[in-house]
C-alpha atoms as a PDB file:
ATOM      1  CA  UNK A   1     -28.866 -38.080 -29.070  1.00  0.00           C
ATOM      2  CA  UNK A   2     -27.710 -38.342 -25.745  1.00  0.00           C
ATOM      3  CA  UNK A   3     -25.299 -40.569 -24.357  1.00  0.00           C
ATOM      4  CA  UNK A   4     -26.177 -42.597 -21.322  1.00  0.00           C
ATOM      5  CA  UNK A   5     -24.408 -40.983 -18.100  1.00  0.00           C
ATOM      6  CA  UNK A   6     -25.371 -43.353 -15.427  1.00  0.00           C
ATOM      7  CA  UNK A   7     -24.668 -42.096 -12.028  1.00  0.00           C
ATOM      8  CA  UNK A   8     -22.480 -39.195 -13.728  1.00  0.00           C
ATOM      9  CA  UNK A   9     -25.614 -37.438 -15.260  1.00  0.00           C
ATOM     10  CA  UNK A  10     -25.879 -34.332 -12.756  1.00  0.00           C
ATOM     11  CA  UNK A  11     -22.161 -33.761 -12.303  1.00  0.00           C
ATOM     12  CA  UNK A  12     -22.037 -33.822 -16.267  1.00  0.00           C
ATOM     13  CA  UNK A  13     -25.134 -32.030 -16.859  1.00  0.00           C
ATOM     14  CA  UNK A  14     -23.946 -29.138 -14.204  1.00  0.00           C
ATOM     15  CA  UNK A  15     -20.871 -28.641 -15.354  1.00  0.00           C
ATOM     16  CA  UNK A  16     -22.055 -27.832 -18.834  1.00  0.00           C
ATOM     17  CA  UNK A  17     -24.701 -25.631 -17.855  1.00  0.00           C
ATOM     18  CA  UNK A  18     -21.891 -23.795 -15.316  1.00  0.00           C
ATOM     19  CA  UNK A  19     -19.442 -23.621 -18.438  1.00  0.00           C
ATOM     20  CA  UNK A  20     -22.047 -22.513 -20.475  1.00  0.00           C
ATOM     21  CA  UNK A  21     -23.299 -19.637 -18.164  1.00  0.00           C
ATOM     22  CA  UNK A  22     -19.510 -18.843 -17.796  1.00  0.00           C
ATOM     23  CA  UNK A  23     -18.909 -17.867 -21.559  1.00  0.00           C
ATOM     24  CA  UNK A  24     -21.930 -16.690 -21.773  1.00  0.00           C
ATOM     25  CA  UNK A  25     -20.905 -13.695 -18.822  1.00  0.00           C
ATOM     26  CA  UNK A  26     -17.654 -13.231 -20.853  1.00  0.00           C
ATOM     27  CA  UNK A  27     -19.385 -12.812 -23.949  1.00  0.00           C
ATOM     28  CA  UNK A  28     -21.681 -10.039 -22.208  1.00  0.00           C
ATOM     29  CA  UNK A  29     -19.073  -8.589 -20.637  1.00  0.00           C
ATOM     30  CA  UNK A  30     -16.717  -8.265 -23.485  1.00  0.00           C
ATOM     31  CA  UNK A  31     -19.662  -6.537 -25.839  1.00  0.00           C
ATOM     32  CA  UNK A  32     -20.199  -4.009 -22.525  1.00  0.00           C
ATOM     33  CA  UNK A  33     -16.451  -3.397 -22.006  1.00  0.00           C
ATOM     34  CA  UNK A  34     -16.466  -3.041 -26.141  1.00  0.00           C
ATOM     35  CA  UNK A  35     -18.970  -0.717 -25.923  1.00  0.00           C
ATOM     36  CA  UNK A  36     -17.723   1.661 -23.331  1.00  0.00           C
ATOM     37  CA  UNK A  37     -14.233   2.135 -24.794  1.00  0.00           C
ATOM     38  CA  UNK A  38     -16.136   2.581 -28.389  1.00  0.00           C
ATOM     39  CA  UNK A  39     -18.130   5.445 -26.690  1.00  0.00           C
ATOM     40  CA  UNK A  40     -14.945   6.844 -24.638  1.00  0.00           C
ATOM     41  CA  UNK A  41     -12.728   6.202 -28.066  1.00  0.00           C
ATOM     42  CA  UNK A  42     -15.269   8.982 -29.893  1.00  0.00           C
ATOM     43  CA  UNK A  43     -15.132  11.392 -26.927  1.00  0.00           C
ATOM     44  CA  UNK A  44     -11.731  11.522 -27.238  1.00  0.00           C
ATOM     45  CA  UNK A  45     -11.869  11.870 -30.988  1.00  0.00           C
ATOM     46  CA  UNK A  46     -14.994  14.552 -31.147  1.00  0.00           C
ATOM     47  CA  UNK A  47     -12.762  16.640 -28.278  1.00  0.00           C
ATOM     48  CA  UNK A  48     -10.127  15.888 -30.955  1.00  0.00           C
ATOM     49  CA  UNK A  49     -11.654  17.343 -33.953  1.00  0.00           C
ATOM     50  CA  UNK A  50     -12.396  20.408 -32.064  1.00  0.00           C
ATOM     51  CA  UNK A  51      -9.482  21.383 -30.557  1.00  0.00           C
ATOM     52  CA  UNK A  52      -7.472  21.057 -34.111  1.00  0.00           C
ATOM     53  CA  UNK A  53     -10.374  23.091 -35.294  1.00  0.00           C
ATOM     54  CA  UNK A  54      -9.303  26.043 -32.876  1.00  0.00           C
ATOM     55  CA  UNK A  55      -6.015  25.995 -33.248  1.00  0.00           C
END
């Protein structure tokens, strides 16, 4: 159910699909950013692991 806009339809309409395609770039971005420090996060621990294993 929709409600009736009028003459405010496409101002409406755009600025939900803009604030829509907004979170939906911060959601992508956050899982990329997540992803990189996860991958960085287990470098850091694998070079870790070996150099207590050395010394």
């Amino acid at each position: 159910m929709m409600p009736e806009l009028g003459k405010y339809a496409e101002a409406v309409l755009s600025s939900y699909a803009v604030s829509l395609l907004l979170i939906l770039a911060l959601v992508v971005l956050s899982i990329r950013r997540s992803r990189k420090v996860k991958a960085e996060l287990d470098e850091i621990e694998t070079r870790r692991r070996k150099n207590h294993g050395q010394g």
